[in-house]
PDB file of N, CA and C in Angstrom:
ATOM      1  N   UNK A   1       0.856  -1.156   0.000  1.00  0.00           N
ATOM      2  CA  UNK A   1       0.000   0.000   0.000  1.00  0.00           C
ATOM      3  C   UNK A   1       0.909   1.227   0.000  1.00  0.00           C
ATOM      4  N   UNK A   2       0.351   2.304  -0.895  1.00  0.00           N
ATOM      5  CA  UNK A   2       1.528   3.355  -0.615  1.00  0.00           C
ATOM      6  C   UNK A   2       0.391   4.553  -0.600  1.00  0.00           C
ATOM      7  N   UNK A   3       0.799   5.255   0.398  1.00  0.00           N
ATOM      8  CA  UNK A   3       0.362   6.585   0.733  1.00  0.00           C
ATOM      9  C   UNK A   3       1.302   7.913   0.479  1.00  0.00           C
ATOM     10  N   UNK A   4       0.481   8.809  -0.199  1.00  0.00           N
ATOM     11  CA  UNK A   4       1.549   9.965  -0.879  1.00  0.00           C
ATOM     12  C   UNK A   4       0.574  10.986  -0.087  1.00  0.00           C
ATOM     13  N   UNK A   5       1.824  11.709   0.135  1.00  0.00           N
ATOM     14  CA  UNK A   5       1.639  13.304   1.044  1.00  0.00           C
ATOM     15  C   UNK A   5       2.618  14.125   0.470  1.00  0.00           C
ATOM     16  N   UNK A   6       1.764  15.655  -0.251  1.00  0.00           N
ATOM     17  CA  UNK A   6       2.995  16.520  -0.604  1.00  0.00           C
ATOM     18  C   UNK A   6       4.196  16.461  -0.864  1.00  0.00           C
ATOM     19  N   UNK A   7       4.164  15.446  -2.042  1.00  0.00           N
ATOM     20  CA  UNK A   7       5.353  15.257  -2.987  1.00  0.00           C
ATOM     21  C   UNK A   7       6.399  13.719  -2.396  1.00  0.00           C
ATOM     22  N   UNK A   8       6.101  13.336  -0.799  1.00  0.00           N
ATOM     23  CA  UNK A   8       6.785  12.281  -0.216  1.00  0.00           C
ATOM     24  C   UNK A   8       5.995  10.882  -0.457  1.00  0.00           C
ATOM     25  N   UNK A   9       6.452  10.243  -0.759  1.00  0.00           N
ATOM     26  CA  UNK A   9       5.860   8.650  -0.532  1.00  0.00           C
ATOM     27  C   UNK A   9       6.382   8.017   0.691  1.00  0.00           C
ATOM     28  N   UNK A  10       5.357   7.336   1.261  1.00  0.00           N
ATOM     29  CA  UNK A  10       5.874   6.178   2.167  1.00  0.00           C
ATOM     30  C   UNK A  10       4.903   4.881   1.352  1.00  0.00           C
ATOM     31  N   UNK A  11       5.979   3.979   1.705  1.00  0.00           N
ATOM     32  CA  UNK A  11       5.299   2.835   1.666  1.00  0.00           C
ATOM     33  C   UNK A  11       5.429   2.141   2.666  1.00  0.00           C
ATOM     34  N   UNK A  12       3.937   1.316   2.693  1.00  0.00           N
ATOM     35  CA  UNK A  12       3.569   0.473   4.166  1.00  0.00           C
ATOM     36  C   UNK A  12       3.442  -0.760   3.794  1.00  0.00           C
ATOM     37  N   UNK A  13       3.087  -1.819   4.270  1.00  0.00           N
ATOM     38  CA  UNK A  13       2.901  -2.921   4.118  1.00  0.00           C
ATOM     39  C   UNK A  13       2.075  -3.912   5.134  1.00  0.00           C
ATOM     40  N   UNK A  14       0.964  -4.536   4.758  1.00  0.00           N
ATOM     41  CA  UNK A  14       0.054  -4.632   5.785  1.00  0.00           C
ATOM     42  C   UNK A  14       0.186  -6.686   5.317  1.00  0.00           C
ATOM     43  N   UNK A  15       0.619  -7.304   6.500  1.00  0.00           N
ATOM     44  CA  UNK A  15       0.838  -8.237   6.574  1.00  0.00           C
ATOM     45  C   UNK A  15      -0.518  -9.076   6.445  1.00  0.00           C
ATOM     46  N   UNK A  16      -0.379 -10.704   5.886  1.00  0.00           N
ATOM     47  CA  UNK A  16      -1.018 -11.370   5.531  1.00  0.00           C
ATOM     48  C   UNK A  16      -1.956 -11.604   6.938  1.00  0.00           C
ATOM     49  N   UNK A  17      -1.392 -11.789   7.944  1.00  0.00           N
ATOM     50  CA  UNK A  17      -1.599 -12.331   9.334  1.00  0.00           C
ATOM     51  C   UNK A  17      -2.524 -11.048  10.113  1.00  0.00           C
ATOM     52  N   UNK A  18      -1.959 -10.132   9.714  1.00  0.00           N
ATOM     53  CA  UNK A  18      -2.718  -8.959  10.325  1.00  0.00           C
ATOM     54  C   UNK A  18      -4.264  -8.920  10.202  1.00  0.00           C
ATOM     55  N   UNK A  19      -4.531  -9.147   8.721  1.00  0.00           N
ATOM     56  CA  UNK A  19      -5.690  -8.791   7.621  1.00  0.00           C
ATOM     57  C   UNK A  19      -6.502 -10.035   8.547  1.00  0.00           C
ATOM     58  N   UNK A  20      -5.757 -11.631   8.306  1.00  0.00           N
ATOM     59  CA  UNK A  20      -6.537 -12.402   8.683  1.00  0.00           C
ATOM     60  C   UNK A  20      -6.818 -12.522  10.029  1.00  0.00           C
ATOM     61  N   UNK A  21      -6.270 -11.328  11.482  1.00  0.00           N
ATOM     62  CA  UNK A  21      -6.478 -11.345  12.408  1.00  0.00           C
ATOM     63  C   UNK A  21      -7.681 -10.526  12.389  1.00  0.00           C
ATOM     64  N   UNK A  22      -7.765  -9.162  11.914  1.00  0.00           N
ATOM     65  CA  UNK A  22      -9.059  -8.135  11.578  1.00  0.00           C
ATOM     66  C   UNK A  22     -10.171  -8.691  10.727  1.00  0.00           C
ATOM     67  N   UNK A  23     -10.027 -10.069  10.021  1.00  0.00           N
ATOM     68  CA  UNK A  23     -11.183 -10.432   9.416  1.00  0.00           C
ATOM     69  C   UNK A  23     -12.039 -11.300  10.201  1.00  0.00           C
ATOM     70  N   UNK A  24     -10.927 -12.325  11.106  1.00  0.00           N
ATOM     71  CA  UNK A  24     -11.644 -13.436  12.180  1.00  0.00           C
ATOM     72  C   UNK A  24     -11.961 -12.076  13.344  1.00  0.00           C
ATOM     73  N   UNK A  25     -11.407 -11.024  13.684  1.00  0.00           N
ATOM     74  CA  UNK A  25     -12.322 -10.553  15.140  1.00  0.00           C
ATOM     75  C   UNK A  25     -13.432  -9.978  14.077  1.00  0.00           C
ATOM     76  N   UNK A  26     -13.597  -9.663  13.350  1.00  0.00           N
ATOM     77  CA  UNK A  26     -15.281  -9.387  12.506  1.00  0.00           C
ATOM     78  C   UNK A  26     -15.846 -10.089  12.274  1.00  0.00           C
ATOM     79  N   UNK A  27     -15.299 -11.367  11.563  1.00  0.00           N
ATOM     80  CA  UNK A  27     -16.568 -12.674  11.787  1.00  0.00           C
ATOM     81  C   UNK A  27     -16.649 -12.909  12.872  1.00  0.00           C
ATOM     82  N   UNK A  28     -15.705 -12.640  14.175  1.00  0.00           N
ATOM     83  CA  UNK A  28     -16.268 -13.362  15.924  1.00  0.00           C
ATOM     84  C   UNK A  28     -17.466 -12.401  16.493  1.00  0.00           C
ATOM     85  N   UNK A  29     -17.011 -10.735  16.007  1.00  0.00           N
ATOM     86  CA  UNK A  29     -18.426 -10.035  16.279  1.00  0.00           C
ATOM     87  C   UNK A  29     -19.520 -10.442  15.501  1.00  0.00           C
ATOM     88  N   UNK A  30     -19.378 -10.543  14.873  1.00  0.00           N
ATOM     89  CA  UNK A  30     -20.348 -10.769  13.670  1.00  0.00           C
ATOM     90  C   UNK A  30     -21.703 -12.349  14.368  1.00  0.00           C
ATOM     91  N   UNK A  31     -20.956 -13.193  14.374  1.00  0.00           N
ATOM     92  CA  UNK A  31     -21.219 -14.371  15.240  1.00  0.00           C
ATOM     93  C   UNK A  31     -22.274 -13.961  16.713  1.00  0.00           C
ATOM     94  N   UNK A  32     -21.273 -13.660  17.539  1.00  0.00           N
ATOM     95  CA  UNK A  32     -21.686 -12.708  18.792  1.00  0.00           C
ATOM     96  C   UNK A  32     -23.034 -12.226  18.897  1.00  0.00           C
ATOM     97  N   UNK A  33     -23.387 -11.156  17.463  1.00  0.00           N
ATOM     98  CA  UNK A  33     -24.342 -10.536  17.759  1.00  0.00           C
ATOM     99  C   UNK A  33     -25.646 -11.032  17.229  1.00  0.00           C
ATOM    100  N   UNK A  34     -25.066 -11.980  15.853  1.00  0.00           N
ATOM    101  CA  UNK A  34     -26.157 -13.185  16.072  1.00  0.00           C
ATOM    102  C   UNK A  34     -26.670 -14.518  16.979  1.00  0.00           C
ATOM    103  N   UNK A  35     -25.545 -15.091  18.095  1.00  0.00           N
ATOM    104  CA  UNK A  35     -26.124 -15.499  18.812  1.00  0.00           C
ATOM    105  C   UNK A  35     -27.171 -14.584  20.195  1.00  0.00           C
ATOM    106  N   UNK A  36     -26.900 -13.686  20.151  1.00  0.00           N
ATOM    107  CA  UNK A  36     -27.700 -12.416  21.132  1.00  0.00           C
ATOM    108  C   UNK A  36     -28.828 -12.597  21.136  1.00  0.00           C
ATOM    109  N   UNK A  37     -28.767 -12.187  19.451  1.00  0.00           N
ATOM    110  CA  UNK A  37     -30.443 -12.106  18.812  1.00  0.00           C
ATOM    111  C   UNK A  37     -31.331 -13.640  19.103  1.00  0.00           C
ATOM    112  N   UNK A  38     -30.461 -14.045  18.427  1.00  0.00           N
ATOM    113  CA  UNK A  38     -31.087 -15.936  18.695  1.00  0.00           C
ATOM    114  C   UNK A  38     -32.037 -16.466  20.174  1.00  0.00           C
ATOM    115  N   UNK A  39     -30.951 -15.886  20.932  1.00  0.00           N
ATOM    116  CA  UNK A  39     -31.471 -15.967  22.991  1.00  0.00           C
ATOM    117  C   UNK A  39     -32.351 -15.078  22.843  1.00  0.00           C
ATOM    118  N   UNK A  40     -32.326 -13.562  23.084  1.00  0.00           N
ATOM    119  CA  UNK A  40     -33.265 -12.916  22.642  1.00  0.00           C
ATOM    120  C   UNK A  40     -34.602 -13.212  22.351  1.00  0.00           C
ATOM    121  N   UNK A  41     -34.534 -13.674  20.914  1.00  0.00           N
ATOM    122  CA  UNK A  41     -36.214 -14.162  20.629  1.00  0.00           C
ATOM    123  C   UNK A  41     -36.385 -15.450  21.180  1.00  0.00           C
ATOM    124  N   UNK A  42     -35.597 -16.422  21.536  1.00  0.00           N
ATOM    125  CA  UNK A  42     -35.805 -17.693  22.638  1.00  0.00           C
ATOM    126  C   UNK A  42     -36.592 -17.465  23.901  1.00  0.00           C
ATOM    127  N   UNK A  43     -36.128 -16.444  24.398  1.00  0.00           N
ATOM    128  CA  UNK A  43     -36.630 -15.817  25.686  1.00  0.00           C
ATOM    129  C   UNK A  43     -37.846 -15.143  25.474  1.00  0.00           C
ATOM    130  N   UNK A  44     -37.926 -14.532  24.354  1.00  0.00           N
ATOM    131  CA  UNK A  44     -39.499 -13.497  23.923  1.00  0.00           C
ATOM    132  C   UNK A  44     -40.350 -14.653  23.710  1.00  0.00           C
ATOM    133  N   UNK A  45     -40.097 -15.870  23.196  1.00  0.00           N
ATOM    134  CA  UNK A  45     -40.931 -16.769  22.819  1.00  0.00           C
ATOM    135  C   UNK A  45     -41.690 -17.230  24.281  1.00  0.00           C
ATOM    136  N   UNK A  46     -40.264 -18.022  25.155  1.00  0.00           N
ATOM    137  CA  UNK A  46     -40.692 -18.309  26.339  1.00  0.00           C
ATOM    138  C   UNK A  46     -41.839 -17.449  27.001  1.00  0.00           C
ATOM    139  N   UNK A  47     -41.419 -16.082  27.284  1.00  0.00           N
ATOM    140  CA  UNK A  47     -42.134 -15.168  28.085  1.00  0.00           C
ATOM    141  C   UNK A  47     -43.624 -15.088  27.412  1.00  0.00           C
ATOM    142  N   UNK A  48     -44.002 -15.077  25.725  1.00  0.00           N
ATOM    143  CA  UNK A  48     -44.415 -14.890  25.456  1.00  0.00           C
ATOM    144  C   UNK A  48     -45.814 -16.445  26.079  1.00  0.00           C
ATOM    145  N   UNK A  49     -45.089 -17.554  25.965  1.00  0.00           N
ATOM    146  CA  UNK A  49     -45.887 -18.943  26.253  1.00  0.00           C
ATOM    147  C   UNK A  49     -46.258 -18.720  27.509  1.00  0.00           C
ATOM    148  N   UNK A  50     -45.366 -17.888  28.153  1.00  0.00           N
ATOM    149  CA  UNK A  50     -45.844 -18.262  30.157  1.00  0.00           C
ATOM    150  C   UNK A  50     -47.081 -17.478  29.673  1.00  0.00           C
ATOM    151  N   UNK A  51     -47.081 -15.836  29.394  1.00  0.00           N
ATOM    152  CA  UNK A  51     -48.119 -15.399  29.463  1.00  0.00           C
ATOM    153  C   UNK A  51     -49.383 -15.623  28.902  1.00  0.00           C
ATOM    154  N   UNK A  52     -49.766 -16.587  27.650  1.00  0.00           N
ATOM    155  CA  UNK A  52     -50.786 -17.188  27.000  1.00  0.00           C
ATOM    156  C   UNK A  52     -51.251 -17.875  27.585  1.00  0.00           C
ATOM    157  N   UNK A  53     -50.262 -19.368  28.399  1.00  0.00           N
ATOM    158  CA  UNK A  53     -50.188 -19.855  29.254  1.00  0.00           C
ATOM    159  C   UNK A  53     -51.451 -19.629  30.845  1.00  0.00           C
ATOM    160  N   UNK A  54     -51.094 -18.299  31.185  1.00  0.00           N
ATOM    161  CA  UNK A  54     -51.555 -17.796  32.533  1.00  0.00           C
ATOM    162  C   UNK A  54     -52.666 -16.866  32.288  1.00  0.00           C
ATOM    163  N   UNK A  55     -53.121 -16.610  30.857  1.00  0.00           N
ATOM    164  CA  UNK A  55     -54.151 -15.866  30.564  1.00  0.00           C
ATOM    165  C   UNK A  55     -55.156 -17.398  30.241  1.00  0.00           C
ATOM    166  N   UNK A  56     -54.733 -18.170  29.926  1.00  0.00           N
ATOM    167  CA  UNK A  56     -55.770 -19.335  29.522  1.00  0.00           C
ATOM    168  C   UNK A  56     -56.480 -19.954  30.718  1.00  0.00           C
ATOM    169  N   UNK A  57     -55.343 -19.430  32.040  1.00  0.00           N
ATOM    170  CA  UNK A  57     -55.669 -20.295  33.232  1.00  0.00           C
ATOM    171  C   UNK A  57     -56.896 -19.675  33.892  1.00  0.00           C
ATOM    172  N   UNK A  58     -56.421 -17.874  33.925  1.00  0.00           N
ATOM    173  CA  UNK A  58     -57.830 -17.012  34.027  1.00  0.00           C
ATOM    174  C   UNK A  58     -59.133 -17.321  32.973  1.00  0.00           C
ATOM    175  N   UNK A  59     -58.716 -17.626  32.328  1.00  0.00           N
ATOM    176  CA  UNK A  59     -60.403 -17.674  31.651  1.00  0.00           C
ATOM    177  C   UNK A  59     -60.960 -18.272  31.518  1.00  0.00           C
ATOM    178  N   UNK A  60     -60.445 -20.214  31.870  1.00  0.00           N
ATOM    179  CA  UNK A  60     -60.868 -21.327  31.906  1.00  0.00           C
ATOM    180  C   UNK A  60     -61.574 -20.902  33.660  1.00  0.00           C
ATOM    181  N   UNK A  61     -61.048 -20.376  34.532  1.00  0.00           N
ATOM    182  CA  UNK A  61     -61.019 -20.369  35.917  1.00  0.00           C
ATOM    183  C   UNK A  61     -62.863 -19.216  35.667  1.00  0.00           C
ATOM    184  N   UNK A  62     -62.999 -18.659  34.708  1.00  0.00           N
ATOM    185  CA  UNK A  62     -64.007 -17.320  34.386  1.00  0.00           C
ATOM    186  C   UNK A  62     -64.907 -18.003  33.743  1.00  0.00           C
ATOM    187  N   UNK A  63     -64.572 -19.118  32.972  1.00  0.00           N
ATOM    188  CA  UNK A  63     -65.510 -19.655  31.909  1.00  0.00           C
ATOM    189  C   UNK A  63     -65.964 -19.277  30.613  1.00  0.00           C
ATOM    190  N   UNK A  64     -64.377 -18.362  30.358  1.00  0.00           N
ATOM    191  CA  UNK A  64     -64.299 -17.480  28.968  1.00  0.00           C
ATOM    192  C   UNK A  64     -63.476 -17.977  28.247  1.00  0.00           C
ATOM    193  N   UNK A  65     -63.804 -17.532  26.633  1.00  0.00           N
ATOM    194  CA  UNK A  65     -62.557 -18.137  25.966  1.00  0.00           C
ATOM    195  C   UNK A  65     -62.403 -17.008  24.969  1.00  0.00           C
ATOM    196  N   UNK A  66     -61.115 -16.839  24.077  1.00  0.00           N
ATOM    197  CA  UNK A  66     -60.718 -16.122  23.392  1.00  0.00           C
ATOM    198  C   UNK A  66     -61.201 -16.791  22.032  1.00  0.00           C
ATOM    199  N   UNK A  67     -61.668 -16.148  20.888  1.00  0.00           N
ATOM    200  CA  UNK A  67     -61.921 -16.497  19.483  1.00  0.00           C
ATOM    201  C   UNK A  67     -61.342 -15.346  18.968  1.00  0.00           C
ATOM    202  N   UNK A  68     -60.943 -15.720  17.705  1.00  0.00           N
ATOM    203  CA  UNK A  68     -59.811 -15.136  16.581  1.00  0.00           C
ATOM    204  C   UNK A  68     -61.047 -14.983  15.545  1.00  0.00           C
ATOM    205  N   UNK A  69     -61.474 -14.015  14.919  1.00  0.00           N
ATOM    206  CA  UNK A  69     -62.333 -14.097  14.182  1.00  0.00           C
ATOM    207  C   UNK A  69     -61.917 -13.185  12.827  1.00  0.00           C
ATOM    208  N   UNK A  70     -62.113 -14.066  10.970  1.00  0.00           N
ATOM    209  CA  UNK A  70     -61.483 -13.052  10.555  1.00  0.00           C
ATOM    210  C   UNK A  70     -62.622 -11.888   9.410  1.00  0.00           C
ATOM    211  N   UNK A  71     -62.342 -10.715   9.732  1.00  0.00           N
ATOM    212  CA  UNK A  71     -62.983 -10.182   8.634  1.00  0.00           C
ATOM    213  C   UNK A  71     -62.843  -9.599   7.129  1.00  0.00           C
ATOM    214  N   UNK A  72     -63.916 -10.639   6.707  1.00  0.00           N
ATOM    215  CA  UNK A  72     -63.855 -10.886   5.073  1.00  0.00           C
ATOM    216  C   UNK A  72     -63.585  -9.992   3.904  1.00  0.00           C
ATOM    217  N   UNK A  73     -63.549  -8.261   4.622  1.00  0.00           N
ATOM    218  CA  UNK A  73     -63.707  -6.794   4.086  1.00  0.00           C
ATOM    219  C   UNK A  73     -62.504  -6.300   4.169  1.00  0.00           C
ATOM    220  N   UNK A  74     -61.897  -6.559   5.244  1.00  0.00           N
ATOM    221  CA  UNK A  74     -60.704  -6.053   5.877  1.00  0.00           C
ATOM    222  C   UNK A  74     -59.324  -6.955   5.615  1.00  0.00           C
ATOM    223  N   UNK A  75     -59.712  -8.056   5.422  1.00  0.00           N
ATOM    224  CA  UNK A  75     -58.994  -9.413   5.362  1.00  0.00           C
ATOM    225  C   UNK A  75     -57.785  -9.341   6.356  1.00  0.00           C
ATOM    226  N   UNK A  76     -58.339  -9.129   7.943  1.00  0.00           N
ATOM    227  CA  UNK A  76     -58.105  -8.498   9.051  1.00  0.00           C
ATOM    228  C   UNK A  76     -58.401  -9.891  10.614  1.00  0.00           C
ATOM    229  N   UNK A  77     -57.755 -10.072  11.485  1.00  0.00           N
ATOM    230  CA  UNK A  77     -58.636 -10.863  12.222  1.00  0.00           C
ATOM    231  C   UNK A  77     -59.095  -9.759  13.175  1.00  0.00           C
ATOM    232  N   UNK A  78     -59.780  -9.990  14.623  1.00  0.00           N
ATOM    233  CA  UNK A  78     -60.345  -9.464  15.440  1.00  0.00           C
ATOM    234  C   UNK A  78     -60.691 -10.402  16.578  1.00  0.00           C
ATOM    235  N   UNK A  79     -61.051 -10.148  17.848  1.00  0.00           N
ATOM    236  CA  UNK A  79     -61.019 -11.129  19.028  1.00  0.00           C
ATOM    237  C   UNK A  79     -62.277 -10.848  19.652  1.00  0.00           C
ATOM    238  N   UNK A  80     -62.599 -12.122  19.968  1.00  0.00           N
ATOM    239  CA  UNK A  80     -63.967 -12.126  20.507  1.00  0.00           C
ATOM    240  C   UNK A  80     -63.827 -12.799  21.714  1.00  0.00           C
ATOM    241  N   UNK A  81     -64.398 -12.213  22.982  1.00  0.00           N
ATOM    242  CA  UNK A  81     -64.404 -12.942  24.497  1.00  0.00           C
ATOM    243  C   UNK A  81     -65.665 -13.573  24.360  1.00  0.00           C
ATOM    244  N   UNK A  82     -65.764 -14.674  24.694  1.00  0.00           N
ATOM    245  CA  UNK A  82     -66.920 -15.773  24.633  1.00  0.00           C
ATOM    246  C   UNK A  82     -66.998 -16.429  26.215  1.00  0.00           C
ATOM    247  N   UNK A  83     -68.136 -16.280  26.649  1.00  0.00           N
ATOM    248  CA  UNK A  83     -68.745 -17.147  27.685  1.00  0.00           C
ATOM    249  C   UNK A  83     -69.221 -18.556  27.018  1.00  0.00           C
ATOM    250  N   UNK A  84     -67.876 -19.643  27.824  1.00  0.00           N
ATOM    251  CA  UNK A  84     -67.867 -20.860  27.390  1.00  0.00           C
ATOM    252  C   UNK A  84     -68.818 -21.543  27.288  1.00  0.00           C
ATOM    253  N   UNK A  85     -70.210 -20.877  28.673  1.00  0.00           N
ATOM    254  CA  UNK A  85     -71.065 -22.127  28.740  1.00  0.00           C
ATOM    255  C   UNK A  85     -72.337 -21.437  27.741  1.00  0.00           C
ATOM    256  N   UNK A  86     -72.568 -20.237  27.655  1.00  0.00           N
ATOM    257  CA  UNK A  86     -73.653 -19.686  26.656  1.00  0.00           C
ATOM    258  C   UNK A  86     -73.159 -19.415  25.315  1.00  0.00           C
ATOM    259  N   UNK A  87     -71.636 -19.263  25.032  1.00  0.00           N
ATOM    260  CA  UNK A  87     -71.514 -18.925  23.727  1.00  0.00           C
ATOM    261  C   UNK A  87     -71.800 -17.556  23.412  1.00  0.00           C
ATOM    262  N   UNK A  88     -72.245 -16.870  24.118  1.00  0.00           N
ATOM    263  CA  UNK A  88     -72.445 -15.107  23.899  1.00  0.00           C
ATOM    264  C   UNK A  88     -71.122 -14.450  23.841  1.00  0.00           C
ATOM    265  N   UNK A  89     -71.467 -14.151  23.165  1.00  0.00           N
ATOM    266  CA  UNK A  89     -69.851 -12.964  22.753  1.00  0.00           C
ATOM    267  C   UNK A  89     -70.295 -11.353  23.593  1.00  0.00           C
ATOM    268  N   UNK A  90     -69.198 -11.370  24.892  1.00  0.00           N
ATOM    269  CA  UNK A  90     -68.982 -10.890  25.985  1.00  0.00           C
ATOM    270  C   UNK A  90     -68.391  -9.278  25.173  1.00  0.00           C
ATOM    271  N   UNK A  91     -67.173  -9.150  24.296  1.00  0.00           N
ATOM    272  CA  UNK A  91     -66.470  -8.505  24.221  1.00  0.00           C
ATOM    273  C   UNK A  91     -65.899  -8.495  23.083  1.00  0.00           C
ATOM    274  N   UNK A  92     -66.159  -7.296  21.815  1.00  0.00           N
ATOM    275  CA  UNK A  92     -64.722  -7.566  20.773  1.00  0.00           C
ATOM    276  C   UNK A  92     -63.838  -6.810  20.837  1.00  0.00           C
ATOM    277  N   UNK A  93     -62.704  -6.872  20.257  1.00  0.00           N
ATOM    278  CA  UNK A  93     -61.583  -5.910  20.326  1.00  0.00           C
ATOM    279  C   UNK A  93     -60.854  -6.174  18.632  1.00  0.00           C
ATOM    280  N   UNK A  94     -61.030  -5.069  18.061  1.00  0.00           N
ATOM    281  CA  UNK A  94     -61.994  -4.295  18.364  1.00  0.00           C
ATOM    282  C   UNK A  94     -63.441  -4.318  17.879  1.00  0.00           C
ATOM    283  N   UNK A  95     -63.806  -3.482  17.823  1.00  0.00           N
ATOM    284  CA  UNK A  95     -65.758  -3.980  17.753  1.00  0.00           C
ATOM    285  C   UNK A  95     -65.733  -4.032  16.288  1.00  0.00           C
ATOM    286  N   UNK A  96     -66.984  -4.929  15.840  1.00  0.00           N
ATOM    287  CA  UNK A  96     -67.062  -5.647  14.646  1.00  0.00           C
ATOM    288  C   UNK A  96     -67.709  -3.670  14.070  1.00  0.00           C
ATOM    289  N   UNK A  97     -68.555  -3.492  14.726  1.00  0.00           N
ATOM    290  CA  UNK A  97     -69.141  -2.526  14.189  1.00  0.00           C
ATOM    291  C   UNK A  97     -68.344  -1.463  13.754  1.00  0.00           C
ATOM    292  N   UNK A  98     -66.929  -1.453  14.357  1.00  0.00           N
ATOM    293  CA  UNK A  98     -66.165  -0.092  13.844  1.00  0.00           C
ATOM    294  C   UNK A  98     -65.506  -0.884  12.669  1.00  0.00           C
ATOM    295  N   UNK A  99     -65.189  -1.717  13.080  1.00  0.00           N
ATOM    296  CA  UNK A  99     -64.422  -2.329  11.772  1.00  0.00           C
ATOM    297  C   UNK A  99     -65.460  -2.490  10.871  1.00  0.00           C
ATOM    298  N   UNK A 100     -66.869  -2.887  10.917  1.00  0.00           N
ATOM    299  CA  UNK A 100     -67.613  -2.700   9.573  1.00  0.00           C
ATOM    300  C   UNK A 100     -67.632  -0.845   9.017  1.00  0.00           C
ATOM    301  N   UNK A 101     -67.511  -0.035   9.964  1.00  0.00           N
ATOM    302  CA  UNK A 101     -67.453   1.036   9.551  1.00  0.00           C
ATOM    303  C   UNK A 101     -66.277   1.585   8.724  1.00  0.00           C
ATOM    304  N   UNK A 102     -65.204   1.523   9.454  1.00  0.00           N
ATOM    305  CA  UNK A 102     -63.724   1.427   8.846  1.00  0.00           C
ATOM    306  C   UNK A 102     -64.151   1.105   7.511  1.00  0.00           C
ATOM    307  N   UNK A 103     -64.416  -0.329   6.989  1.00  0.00           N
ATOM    308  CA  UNK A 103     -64.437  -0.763   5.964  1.00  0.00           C
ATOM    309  C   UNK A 103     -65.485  -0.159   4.937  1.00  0.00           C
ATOM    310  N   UNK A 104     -66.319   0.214   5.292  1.00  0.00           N
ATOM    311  CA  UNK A 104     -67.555   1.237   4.635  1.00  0.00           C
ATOM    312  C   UNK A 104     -66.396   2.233   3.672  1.00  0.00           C
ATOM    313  N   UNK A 105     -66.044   3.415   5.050  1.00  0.00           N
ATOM    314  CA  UNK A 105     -65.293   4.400   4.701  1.00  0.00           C
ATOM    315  C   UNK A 105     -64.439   4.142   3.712  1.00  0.00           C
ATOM    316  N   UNK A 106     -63.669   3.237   3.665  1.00  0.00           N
ATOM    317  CA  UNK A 106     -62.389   2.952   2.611  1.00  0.00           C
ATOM    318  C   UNK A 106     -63.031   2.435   1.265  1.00  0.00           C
ATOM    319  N   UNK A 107     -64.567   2.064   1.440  1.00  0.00           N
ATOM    320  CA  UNK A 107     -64.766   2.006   0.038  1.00  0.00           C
ATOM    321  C   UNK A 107     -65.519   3.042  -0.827  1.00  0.00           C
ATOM    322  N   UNK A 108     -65.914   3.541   0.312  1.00  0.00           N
ATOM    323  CA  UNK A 108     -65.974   5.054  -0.554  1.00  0.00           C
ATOM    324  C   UNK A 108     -65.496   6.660  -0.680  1.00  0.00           C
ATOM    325  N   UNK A 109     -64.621   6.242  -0.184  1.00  0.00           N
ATOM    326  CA  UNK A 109     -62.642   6.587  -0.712  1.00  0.00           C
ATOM    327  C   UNK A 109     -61.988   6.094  -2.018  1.00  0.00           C
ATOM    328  N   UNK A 110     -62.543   4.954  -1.821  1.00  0.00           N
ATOM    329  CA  UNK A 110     -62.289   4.499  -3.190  1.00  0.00           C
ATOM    330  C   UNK A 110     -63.031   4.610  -4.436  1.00  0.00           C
ATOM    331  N   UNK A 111     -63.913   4.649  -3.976  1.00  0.00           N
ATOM    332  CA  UNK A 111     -65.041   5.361  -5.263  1.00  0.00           C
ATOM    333  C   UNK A 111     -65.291   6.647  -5.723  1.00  0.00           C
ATOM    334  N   UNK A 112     -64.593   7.339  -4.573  1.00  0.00           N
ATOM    335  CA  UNK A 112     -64.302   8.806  -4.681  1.00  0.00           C
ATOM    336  C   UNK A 112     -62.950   8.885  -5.823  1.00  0.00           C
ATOM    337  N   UNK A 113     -61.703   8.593  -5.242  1.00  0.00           N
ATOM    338  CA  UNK A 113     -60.727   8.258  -6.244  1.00  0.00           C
ATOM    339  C   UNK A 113     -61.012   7.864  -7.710  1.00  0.00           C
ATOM    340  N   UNK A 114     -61.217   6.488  -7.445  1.00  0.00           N
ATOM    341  CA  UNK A 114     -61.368   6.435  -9.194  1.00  0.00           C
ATOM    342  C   UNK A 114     -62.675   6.896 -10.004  1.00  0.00           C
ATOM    343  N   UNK A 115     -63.445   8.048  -9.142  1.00  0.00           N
ATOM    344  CA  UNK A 115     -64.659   8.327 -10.742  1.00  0.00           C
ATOM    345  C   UNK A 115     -63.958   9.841 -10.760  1.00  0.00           C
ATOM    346  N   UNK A 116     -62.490  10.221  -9.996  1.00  0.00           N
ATOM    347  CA  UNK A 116     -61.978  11.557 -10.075  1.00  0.00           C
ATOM    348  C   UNK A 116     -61.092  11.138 -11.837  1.00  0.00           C
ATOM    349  N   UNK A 117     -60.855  10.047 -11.437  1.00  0.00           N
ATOM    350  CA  UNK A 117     -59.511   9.669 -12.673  1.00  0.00           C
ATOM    351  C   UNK A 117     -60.121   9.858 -14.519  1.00  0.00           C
TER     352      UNK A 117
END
């Protein structure tokens, strides 16, 4: 390698051993910060199971259950609290009715748009 400054040259020389010492500590970081990540979401997973886990225990203990419900407009899901022994839907999140509204609005947004074009 040669580096020139105002009319002087030096030349340097950067050894074979050097390069391959600065390339293995970058693949060892490199490594490092993907095993981090790896534990990381191992642990988010875990935490994530205890708590599904301990919410299932409350609602079996309530006689509620969670439903995933999806809507056909929105192509969206939404959650419904259900009383296990009547089947009445307790609670949505969020409510079917805003989301049917939501979905109203956006289609005539869209009908606004294209009879402008």
């Amino acid at each position: 390698m040669r580096i020139e400054s105002q009319g002087q040259s030096i030349e340097t020389t950067t050894s074979s051993k050097t390069m391959n010492t600065i390339t293995n500590n970058q693949n060892h970081k490199h490594t490092v910060e993907q095993n981090v990540q790896e534990e990381e979401q191992l642990v988010s997973k875990v935490k994530m199971h205890q708590v599904v886990d301990s919410l299932n225990e409350i609602f079996e203990i309530n006689n509620k259950s969670l439903k995933f419900v999806y809507h056909d407009g929105l192509k969206e899901y939404y959650v419904q609290l259900v009383n296990s022994e009547t089947d009445e839907v307790v609670k949505e999140i969020p409510q079917k009715k805003l989301l049917d509204a939501y979905y109203e609005m956006q289609k005539l947004v869209g009908m606004i748009v294209d009879e402008k074009r």
